[in-house]
Protein backbone atom coordinates (compact mmCIF):
# COMPACT_ATOMS: atom_id res chain seq x y z
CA UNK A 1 32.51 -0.50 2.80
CA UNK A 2 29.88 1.81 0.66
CA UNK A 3 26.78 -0.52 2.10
CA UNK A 4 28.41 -0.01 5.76
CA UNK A 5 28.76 3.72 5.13
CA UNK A 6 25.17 4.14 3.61
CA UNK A 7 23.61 1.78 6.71
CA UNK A 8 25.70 4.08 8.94
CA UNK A 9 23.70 6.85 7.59
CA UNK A 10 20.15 5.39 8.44
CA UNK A 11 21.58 4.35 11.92
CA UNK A 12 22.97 7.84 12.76
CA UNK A 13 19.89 8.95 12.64
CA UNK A 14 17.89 6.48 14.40
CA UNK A 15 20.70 7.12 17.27
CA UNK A 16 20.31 10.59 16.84
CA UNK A 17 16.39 10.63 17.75
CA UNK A 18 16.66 7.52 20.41
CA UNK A 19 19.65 9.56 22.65
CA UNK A 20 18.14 12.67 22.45
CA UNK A 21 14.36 12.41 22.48
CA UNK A 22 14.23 8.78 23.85
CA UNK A 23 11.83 7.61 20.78
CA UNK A 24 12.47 4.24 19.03
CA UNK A 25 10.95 5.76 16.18
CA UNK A 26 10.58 2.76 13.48
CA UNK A 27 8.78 4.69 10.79
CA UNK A 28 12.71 6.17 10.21
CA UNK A 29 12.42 2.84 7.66
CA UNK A 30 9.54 4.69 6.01
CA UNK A 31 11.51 8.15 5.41
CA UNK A 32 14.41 5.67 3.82
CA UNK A 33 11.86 5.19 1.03
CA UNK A 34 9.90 8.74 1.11
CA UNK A 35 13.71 9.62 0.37
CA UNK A 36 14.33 7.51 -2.51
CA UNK A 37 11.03 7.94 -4.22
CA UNK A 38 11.61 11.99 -3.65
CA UNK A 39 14.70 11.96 -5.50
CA UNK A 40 13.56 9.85 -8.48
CA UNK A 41 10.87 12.13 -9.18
CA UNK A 42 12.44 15.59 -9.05
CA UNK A 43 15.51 14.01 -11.49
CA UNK A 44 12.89 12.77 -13.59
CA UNK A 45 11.22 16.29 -13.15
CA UNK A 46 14.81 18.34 -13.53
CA UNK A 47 16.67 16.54 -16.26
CA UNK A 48 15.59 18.59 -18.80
CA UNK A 49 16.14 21.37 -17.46
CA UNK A 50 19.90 20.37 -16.08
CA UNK A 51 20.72 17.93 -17.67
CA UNK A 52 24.41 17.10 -16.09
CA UNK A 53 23.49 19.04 -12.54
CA UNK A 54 20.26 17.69 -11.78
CA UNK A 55 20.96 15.09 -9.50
CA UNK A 56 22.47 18.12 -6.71
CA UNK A 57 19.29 19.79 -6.88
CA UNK A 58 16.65 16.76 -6.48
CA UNK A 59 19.00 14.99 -3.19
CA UNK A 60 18.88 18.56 -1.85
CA UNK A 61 14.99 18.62 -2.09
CA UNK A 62 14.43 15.16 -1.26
CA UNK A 63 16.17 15.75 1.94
CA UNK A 64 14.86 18.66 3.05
CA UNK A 65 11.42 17.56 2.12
CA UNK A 66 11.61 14.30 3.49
CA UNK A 67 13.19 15.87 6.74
CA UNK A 68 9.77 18.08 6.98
CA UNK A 69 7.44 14.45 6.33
CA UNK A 70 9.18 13.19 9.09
CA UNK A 71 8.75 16.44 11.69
CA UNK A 72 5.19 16.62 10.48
CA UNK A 73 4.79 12.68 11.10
CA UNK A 74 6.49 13.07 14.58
CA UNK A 75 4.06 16.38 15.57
CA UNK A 76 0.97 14.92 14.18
CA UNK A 77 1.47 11.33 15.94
CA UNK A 78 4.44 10.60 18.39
CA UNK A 79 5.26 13.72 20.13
CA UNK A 80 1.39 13.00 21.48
CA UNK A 81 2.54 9.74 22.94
CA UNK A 82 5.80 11.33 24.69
CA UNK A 83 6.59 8.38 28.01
CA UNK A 84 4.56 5.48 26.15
CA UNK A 85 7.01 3.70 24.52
CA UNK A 86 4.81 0.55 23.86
CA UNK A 87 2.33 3.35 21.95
CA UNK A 88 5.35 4.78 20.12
CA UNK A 89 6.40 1.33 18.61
CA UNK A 90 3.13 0.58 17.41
CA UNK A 91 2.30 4.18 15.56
CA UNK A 92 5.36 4.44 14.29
CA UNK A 93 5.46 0.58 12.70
CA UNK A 94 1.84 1.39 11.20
CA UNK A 95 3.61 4.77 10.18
CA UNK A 96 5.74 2.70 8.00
CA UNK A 97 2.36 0.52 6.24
CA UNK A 98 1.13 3.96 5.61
CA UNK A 99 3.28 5.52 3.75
CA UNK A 100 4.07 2.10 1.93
CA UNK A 101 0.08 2.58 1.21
CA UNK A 102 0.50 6.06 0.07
CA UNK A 103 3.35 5.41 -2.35
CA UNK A 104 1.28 2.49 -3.50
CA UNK A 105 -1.90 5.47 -4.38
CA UNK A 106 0.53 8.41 -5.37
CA UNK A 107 3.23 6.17 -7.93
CA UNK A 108 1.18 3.59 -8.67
CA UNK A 109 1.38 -0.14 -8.67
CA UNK A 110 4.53 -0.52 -11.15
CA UNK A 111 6.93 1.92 -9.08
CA UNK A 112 5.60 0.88 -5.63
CA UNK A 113 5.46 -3.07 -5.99
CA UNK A 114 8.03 -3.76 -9.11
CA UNK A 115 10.67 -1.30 -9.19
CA UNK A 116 11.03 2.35 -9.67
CA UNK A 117 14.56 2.99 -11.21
CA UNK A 118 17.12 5.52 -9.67
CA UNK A 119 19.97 6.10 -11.36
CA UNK A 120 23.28 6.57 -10.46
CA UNK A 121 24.17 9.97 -9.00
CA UNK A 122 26.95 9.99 -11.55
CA UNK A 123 28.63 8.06 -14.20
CA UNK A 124 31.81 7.09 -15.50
CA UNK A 125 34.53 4.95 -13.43
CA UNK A 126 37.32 6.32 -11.73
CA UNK A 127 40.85 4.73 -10.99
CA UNK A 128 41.82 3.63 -7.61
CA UNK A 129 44.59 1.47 -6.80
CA UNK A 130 44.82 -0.06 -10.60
CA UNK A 131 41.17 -0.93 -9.88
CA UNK A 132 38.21 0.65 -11.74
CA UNK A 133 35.76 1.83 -9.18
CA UNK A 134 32.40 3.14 -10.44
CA UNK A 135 32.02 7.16 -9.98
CA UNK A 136 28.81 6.87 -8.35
CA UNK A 137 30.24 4.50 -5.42
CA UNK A 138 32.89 6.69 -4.65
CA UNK A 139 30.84 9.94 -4.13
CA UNK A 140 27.93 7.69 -2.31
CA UNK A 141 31.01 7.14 0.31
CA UNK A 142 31.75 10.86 -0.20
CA UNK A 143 28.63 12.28 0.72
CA UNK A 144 28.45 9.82 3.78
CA UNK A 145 31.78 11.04 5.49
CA UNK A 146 30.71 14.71 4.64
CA UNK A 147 27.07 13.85 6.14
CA UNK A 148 28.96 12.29 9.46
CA UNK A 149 31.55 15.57 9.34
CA UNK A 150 28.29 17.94 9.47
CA UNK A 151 26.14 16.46 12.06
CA UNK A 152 29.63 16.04 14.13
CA UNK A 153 30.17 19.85 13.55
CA UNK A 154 26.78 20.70 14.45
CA UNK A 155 26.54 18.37 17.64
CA UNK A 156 29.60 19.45 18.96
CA UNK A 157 29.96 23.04 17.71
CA UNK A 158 26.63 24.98 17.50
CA UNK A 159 24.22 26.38 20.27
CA UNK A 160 21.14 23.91 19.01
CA UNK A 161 23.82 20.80 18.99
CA UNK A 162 24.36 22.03 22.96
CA UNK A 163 21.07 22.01 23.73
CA UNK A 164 20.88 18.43 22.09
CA UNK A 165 23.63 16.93 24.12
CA UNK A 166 22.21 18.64 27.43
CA UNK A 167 18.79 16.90 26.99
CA UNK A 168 20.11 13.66 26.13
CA UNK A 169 22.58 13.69 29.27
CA UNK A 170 19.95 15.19 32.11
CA UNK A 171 16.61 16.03 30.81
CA UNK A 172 15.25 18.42 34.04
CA UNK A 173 18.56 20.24 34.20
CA UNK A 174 18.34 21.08 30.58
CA UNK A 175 14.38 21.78 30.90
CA UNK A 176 15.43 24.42 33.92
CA UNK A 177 18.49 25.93 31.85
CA UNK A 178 15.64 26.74 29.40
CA UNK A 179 16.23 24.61 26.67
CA UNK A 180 12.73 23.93 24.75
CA UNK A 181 12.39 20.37 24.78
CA UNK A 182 9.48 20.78 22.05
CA UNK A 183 11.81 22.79 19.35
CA UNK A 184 14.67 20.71 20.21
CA UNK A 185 13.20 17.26 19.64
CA UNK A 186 11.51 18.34 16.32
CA UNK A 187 14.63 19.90 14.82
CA UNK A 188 16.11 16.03 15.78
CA UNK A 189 13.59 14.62 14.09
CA UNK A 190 14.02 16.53 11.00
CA UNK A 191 17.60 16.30 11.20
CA UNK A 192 17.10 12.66 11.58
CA UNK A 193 14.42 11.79 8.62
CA UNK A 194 16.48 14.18 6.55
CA UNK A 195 19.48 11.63 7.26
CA UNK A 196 17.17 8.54 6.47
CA UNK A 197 16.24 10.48 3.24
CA UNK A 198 19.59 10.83 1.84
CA UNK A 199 20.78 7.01 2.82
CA UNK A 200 17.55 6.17 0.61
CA UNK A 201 19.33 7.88 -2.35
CA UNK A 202 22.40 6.55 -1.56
CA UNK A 203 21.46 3.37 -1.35
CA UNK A 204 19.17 2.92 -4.15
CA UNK A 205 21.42 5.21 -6.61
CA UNK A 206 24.53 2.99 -5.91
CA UNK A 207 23.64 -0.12 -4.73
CA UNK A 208 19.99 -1.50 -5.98
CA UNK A 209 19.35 1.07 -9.12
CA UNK A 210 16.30 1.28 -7.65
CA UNK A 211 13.08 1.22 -5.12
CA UNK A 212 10.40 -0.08 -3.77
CA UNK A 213 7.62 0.87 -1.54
CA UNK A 214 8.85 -2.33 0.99
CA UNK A 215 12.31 -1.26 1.43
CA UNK A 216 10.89 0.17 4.83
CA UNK A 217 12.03 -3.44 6.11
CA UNK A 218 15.63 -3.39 4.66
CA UNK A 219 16.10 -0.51 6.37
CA UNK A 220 14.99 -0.91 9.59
């Protein structure tokens, strides 16, 4: 159930930027692992300093930083290539061998290649149903219904979320209503990266205890 919750995550996302903006964007594998990476260096980075409330802080940052990696990604490469969706495939595939590359330089060859550990976002077992169910698991799933709840709320709720829906249902309508296609698609993409960010953490936190620079490919 926690792995279908956490793979949710990554697809929401992917959904997210296909309905809207109409981009199979495959480098949303890449931001699974910028995510991950993120968030084991600002705990590393933070534990001293909060000890116990660390782990809030560094998803927080790791999402919102990985959420602006994948808008500058998107402005910098795809958002050229708008209508070519052959074009679009291949940048954003060689998106993902570049930041595997990059983690490769920046962590070095023991985090990117063997494993760089990321601990559980917290410890300690809880009781469910006279079964022992590890903390960490149970706020994983937590954070995933919350994560669904928000972008439902937002979608259906909020001015930008109405603008989303309109340019995913009739693109020239929306265009001559004056919703800005530009603003609109990178706020998805954020929105979207951000997403594949925090299933990274989820998933290496709860699931694998840690990452590596290939998990691109487990995610897409």
């Amino acid at each position: 159930i926690i792995n279908g919750l956490i793979y949710s995550l990554i697809a929401l996302g992917f959904t997210l930027s296909y309905g809207i903006s109409g981009i199979v964007n495959l480098a949303h594998g890449a931001f699974f692992v910028v995510g991950a990476y993120l968030y084991g260096v600002f705990l590393n980075y933070l534990s001293p300093f909060f000890p116990y409330l660390a782990p809030i802080p560094a998803t927080i940052l790791s999402c919102i930083i990985t959420g602006l990696i994948g808008t500058i990604f998107y402005r910098i490469t795809l958002h050229q290539l708008l209508g070519d969706e052959v074009s679009i495939l291949i940048t954003s595939m060689l998106g993902c061998v570049i930041f595997q590359q990059l983690i490769y330089f920046t962590m070095g060859k023991e985090a990117a290649i063997l494993n760089y550990r990321i601990p559980s976002l917290i410890t300690g077992q809880i009781k469910l149903l006279n079964t022992n169910v590890p903390a960490g698991i149970m706020l994983s799933a937590m954070i995933s219904i919350a994560a669904f709840t928000a972008l439902a709320i937002l979608i259906s709720k909020t001015k930008i979320g109405r603008a989303m829906r309109s340019l995913s249902q009739d693109l020239e309508a929306a265009m001559l209503m004056g919703v800005s296609t530009e603003k609109t698609y990178t706020l998805t993409t954020m929105i979207s990266a951000g997403l594949a960010g925090l299933a990274g953490i989820l998933y290496t936190s709860t699931i694998t205890g840690g990452v590596r620079s290939f998990f691109w490919i487990q995610a897409l």
